[in-house]
PDB file of N, CA and C in Angstrom:
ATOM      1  N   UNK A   1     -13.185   3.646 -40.894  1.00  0.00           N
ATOM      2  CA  UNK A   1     -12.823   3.301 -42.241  1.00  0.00           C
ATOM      3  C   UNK A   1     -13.995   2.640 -42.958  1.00  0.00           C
ATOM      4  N   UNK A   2     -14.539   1.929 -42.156  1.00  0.00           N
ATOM      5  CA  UNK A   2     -15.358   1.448 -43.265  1.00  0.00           C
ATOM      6  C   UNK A   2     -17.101   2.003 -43.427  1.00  0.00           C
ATOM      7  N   UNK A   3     -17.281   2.941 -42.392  1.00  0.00           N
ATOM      8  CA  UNK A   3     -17.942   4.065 -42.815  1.00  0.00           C
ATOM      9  C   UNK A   3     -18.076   4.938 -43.915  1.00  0.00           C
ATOM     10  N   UNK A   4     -16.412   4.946 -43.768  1.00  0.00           N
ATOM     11  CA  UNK A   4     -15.777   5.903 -45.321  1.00  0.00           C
ATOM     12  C   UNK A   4     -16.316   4.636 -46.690  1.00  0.00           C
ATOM     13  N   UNK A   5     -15.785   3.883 -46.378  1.00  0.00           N
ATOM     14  CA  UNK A   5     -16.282   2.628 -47.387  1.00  0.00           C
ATOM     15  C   UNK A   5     -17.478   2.486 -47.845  1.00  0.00           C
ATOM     16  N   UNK A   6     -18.657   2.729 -47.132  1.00  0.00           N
ATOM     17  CA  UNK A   6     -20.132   2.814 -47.461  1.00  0.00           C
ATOM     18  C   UNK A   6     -20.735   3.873 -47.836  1.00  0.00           C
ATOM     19  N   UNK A   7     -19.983   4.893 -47.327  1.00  0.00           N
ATOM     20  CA  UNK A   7     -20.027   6.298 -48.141  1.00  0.00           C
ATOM     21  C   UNK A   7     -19.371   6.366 -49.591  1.00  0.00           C
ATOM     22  N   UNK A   8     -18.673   5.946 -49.781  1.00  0.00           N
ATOM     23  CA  UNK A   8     -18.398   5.705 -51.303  1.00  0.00           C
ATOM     24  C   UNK A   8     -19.372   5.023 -51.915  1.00  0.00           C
ATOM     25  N   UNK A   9     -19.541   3.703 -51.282  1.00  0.00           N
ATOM     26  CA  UNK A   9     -20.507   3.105 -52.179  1.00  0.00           C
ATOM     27  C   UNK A   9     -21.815   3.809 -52.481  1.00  0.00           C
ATOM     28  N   UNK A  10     -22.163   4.892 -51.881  1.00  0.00           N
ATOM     29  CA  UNK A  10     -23.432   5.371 -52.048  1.00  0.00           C
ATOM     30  C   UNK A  10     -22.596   7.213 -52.466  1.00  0.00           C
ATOM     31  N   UNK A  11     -22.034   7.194 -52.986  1.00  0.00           N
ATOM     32  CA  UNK A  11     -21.174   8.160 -53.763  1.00  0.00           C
ATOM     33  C   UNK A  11     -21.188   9.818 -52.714  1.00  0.00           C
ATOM     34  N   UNK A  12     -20.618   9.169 -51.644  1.00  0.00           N
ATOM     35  CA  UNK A  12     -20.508  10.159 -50.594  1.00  0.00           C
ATOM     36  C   UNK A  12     -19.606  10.908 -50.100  1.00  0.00           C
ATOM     37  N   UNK A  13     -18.998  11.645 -51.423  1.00  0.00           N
ATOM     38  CA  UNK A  13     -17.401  11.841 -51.403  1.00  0.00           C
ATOM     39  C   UNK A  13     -17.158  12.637 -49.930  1.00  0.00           C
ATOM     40  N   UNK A  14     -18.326  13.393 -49.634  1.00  0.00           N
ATOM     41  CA  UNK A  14     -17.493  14.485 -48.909  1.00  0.00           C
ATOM     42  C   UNK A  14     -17.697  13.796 -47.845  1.00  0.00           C
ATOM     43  N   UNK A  15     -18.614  13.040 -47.398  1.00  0.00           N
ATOM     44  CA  UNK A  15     -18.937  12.255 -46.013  1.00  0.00           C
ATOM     45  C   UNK A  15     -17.531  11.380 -45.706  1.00  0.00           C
ATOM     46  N   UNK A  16     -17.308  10.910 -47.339  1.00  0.00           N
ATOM     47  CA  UNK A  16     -16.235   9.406 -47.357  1.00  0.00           C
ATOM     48  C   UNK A  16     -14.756  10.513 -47.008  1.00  0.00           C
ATOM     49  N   UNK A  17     -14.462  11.596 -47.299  1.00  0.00           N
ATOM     50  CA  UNK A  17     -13.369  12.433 -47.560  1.00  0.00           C
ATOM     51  C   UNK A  17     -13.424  12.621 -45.603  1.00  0.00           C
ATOM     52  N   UNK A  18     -14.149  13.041 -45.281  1.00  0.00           N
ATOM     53  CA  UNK A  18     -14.388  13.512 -43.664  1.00  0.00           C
ATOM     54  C   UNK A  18     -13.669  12.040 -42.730  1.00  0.00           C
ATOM     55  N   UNK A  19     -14.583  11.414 -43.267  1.00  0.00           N
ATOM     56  CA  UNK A  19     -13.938   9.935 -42.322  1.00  0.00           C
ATOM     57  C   UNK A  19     -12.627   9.336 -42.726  1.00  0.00           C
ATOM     58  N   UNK A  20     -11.935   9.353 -43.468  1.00  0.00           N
ATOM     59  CA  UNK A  20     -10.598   8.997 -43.870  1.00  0.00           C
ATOM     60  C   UNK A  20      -9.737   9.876 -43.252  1.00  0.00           C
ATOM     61  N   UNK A  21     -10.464  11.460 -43.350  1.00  0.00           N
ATOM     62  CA  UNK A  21      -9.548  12.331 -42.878  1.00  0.00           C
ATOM     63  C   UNK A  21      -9.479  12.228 -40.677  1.00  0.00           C
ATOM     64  N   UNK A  22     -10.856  11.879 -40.650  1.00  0.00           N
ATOM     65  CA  UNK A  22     -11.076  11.631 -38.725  1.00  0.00           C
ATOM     66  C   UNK A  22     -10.139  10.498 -38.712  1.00  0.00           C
ATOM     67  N   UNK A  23     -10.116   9.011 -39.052  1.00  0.00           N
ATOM     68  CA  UNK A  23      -9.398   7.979 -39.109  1.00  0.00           C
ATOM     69  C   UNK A  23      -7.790   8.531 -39.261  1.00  0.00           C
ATOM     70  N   UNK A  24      -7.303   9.688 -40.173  1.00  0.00           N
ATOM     71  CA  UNK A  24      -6.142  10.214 -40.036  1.00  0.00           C
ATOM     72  C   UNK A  24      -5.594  10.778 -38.653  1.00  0.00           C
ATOM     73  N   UNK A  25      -6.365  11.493 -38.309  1.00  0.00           N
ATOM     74  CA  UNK A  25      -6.512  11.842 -37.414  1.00  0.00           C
ATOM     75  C   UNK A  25      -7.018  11.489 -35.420  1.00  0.00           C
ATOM     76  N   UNK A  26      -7.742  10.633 -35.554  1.00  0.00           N
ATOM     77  CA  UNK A  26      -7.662   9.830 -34.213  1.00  0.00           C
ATOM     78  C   UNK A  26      -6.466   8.498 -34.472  1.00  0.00           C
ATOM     79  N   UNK A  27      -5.364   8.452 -35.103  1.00  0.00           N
ATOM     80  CA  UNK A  27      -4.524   7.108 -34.922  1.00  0.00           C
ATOM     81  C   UNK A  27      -4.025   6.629 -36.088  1.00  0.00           C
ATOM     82  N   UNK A  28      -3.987   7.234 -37.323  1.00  0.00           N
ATOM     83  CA  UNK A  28      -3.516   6.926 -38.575  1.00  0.00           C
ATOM     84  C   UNK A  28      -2.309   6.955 -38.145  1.00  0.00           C
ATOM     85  N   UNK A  29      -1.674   7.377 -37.424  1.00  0.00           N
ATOM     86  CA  UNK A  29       0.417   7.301 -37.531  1.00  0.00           C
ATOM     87  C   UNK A  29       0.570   6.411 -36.694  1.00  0.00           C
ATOM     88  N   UNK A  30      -0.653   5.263 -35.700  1.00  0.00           N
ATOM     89  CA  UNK A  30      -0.294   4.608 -34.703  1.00  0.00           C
ATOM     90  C   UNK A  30       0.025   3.125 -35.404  1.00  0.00           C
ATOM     91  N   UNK A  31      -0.967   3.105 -36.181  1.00  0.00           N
ATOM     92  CA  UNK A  31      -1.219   1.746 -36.877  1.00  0.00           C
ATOM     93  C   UNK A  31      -0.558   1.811 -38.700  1.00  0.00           C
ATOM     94  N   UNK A  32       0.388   0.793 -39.012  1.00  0.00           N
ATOM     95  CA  UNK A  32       0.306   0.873 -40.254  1.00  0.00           C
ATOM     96  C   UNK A  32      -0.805   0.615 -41.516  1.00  0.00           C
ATOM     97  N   UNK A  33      -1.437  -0.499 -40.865  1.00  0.00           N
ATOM     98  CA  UNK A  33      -2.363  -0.752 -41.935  1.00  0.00           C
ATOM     99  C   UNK A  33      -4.108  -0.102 -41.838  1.00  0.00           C
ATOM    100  N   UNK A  34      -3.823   0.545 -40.844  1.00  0.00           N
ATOM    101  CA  UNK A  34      -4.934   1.762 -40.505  1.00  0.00           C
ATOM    102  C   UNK A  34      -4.648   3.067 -41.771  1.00  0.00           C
ATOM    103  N   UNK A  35      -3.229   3.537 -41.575  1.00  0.00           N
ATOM    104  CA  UNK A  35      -2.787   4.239 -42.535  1.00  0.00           C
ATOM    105  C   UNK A  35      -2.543   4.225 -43.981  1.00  0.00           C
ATOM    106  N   UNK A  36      -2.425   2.907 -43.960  1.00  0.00           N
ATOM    107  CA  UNK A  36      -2.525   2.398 -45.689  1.00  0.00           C
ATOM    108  C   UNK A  36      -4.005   2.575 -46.178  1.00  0.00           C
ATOM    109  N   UNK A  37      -5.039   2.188 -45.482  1.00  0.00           N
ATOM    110  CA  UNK A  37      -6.074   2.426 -45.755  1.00  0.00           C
ATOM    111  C   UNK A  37      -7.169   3.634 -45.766  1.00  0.00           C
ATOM    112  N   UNK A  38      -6.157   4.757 -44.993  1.00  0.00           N
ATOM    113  CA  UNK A  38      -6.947   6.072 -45.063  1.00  0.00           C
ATOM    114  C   UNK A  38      -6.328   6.795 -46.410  1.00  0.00           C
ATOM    115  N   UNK A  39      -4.895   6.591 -46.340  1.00  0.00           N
ATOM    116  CA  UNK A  39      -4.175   7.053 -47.478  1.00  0.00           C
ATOM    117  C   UNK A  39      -5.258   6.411 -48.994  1.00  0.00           C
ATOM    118  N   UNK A  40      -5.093   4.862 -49.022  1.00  0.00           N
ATOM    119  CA  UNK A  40      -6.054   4.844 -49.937  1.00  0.00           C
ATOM    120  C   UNK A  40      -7.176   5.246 -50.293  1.00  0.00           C
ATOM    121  N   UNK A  41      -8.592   5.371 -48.867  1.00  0.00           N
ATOM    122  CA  UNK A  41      -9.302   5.664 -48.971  1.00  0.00           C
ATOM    123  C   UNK A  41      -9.432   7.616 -49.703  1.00  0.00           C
ATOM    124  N   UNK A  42      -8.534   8.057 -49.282  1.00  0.00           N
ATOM    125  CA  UNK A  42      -8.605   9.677 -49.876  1.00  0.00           C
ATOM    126  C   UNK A  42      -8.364   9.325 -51.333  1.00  0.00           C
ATOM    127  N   UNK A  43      -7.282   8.873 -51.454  1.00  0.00           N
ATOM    128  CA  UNK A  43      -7.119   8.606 -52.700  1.00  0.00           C
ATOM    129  C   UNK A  43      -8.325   8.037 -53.896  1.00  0.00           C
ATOM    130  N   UNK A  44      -8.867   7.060 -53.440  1.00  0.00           N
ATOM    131  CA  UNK A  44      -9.996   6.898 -54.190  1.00  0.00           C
ATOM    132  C   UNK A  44     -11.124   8.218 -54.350  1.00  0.00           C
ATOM    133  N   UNK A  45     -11.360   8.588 -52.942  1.00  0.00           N
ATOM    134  CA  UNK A  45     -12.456  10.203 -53.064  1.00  0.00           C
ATOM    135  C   UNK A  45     -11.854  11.252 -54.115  1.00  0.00           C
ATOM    136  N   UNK A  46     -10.499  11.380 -54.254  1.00  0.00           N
ATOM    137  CA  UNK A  46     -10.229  12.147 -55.070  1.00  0.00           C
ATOM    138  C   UNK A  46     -10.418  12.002 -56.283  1.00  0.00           C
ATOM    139  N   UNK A  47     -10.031  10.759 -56.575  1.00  0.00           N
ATOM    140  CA  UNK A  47     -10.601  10.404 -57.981  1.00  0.00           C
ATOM    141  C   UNK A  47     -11.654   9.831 -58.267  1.00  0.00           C
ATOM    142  N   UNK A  48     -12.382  10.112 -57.388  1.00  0.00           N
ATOM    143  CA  UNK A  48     -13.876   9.941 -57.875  1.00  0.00           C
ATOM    144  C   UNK A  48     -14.555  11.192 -58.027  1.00  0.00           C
ATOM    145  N   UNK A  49     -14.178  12.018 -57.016  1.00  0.00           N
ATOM    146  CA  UNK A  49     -14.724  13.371 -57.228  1.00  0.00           C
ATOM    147  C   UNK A  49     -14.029  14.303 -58.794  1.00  0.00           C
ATOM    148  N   UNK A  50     -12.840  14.275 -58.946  1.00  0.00           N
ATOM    149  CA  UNK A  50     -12.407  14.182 -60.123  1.00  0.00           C
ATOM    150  C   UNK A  50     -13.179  13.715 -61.179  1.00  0.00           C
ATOM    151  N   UNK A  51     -13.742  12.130 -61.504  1.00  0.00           N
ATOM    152  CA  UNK A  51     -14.361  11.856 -62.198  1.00  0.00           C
ATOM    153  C   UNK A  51     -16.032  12.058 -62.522  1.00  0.00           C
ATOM    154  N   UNK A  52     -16.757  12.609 -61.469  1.00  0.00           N
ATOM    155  CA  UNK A  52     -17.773  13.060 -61.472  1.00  0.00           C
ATOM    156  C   UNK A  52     -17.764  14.093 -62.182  1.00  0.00           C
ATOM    157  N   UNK A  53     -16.634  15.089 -61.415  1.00  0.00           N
ATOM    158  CA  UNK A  53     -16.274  16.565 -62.256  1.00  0.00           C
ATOM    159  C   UNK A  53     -16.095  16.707 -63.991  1.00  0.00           C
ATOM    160  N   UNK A  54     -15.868  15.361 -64.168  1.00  0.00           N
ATOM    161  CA  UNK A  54     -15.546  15.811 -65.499  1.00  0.00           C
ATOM    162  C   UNK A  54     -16.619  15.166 -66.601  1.00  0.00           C
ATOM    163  N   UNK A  55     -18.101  15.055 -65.895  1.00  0.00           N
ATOM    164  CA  UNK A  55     -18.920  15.258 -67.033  1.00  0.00           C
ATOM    165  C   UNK A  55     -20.474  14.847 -65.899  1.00  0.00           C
ATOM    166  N   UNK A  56     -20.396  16.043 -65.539  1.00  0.00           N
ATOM    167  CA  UNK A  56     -21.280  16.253 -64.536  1.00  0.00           C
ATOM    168  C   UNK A  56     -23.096  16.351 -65.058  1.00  0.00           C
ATOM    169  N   UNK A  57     -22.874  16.461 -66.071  1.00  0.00           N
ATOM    170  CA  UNK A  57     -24.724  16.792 -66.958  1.00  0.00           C
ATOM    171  C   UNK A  57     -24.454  15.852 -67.957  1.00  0.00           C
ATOM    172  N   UNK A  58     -25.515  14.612 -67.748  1.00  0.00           N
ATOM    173  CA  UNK A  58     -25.268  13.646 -68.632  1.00  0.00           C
ATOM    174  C   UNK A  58     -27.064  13.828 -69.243  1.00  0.00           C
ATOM    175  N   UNK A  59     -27.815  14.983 -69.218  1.00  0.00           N
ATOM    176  CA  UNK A  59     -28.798  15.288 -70.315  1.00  0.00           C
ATOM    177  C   UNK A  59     -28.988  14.968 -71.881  1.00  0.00           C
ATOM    178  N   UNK A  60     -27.908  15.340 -72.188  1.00  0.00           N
ATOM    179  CA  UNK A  60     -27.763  15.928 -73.659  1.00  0.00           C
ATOM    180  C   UNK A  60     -27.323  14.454 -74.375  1.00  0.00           C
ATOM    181  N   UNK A  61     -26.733  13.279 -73.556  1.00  0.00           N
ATOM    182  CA  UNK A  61     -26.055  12.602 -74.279  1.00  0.00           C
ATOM    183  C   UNK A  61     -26.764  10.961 -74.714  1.00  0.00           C
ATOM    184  N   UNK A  62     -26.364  10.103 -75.662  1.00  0.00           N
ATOM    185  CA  UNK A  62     -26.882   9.459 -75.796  1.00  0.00           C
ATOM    186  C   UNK A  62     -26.787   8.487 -75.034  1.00  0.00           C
ATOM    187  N   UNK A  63     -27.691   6.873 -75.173  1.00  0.00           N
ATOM    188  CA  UNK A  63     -27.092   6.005 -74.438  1.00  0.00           C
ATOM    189  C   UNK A  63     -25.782   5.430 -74.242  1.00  0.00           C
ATOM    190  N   UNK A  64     -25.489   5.499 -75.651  1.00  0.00           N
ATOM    191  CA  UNK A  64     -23.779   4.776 -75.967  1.00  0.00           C
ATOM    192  C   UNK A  64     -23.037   5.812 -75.097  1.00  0.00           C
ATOM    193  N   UNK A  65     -23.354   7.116 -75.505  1.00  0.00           N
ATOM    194  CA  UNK A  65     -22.334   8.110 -74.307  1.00  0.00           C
ATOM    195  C   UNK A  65     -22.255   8.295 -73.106  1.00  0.00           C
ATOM    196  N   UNK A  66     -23.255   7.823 -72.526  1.00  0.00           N
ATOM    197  CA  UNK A  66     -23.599   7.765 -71.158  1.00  0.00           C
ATOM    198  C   UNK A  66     -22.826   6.664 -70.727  1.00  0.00           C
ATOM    199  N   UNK A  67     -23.080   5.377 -71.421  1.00  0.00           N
ATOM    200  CA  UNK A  67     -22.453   4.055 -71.211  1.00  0.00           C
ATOM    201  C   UNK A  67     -21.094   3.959 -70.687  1.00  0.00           C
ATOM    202  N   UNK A  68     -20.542   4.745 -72.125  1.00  0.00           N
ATOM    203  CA  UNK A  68     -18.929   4.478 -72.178  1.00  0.00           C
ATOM    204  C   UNK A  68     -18.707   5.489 -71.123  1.00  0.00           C
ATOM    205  N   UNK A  69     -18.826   6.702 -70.563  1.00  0.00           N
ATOM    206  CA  UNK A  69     -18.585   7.467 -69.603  1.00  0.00           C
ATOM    207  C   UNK A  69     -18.861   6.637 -68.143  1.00  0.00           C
ATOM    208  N   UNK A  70     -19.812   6.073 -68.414  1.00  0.00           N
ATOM    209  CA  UNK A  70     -19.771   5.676 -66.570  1.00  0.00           C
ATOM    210  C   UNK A  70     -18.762   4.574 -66.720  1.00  0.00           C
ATOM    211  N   UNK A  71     -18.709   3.661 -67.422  1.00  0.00           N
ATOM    212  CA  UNK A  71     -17.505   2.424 -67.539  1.00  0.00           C
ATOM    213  C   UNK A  71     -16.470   3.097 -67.132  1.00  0.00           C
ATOM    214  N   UNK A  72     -15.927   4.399 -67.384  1.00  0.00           N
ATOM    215  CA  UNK A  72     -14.581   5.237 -66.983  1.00  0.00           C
ATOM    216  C   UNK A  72     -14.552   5.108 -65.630  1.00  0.00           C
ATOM    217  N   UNK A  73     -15.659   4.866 -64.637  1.00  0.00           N
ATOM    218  CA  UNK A  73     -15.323   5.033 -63.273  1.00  0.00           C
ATOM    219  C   UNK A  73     -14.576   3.439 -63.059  1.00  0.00           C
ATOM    220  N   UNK A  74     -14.601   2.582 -63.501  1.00  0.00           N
ATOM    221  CA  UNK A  74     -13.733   1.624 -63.692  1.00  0.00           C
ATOM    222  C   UNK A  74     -12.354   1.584 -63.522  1.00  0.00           C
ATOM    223  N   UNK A  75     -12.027   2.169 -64.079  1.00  0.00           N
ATOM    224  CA  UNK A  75     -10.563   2.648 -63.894  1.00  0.00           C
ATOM    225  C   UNK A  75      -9.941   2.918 -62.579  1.00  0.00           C
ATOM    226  N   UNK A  76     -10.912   3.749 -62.189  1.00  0.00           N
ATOM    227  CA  UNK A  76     -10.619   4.201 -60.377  1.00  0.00           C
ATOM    228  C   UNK A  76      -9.847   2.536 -59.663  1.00  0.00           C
ATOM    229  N   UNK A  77      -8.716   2.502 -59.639  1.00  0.00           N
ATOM    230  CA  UNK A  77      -8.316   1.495 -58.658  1.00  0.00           C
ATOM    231  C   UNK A  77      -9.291   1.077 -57.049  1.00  0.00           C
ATOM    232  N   UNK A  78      -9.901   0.138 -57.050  1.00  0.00           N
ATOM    233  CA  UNK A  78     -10.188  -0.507 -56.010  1.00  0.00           C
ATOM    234  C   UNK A  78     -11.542   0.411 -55.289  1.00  0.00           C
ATOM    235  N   UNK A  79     -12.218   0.259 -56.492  1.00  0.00           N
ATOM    236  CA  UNK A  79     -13.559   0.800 -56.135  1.00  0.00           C
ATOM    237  C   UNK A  79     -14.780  -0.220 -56.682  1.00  0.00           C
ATOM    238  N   UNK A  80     -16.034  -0.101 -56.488  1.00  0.00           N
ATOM    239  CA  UNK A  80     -16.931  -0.444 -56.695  1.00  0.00           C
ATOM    240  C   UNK A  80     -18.056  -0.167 -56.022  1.00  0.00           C
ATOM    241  N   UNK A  81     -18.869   0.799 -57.044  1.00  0.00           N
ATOM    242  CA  UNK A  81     -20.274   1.044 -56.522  1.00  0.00           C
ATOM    243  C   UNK A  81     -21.156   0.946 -57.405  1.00  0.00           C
ATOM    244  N   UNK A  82     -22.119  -0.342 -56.362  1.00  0.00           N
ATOM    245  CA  UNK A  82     -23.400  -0.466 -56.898  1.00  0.00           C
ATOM    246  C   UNK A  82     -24.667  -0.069 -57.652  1.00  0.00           C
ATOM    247  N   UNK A  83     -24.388   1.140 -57.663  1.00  0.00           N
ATOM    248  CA  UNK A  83     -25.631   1.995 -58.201  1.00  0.00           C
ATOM    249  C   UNK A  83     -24.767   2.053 -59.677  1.00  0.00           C
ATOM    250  N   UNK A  84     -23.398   2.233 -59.636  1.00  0.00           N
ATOM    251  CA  UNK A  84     -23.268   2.703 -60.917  1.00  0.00           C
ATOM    252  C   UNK A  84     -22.769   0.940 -61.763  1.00  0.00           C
ATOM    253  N   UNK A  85     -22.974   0.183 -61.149  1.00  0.00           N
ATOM    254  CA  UNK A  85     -22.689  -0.850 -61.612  1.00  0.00           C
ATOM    255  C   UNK A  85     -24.015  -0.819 -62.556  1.00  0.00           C
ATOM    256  N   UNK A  86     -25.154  -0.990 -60.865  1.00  0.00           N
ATOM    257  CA  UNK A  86     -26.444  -1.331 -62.074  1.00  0.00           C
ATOM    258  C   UNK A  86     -27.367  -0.090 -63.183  1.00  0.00           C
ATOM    259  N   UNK A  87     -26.813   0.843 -63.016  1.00  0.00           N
ATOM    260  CA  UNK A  87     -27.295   1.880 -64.178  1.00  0.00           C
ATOM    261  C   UNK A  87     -25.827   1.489 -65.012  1.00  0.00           C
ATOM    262  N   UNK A  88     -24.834   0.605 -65.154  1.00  0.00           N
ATOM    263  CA  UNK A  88     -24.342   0.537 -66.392  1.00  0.00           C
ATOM    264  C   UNK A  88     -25.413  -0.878 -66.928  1.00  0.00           C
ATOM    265  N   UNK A  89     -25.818  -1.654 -66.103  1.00  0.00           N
ATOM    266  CA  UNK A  89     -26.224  -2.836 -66.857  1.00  0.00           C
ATOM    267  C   UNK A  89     -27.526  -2.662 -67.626  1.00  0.00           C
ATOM    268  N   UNK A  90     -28.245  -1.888 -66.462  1.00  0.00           N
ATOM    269  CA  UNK A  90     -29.757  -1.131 -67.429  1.00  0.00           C
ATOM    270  C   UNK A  90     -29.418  -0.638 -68.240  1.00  0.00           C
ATOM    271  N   UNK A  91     -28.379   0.072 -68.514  1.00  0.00           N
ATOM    272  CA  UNK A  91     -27.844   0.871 -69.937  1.00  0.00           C
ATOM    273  C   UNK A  91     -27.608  -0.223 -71.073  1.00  0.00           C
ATOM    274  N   UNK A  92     -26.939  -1.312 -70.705  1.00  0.00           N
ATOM    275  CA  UNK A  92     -26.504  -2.181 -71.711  1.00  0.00           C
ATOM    276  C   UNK A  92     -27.575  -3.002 -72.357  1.00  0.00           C
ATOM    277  N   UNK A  93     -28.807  -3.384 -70.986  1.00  0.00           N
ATOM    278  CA  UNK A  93     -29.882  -4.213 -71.327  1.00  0.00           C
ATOM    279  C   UNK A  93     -30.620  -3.434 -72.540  1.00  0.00           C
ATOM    280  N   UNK A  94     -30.636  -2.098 -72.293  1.00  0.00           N
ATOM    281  CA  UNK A  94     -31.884  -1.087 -73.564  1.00  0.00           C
ATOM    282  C   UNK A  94     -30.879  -1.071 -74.452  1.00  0.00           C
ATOM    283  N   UNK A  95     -29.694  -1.147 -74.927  1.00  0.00           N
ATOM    284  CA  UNK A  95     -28.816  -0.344 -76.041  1.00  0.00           C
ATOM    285  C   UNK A  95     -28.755  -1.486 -76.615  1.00  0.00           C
TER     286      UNK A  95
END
């Protein structure tokens, strides 16, 4: 699990998706709070991969658009990753 956890933080959906799903799989039905946490953990990959998906070429756009788009990963319940923390703050420091 918390493999899967550091793979998120370094935006590793499919690595983080693999280990939630092994953790399902070697003993998720043995333990409850093993299972609460793989269940969550997919859950977050999905909607992160989801949210990547939905504005995948950030070329064209300005800073303000870039800004307010990565703040959306916010939303994701019970996430936090670093990289996109600090490319929102470099964003805020230039704008």
């Amino acid at each position: 699990m918390h493999t899967g956890r550091e793979k998120l933080n370094r935006l590793d959906t499919t690595g983080a998706k693999r280990d939630f799903n092994n953790a399902k799989n070697l003993g998720g039905n043995l333990n409850t709070i093993l299972k609460e946490q793989y269940i969550e953990g997919a859950r977050i990959v999905n909607a992160l991969t989801k949210w990547g998906q939905t504005r995948s070429d950030t070329s064209g756009q300005s800073k303000a658009e870039e800004l307010t788009y990565l703040e959306t990963y916010r939303d994701i319940r019970n996430v936090d990753i670093p990289t996109i923390e600090l490319k929102i703050k470099e964003l805020k420091i230039r704008f």
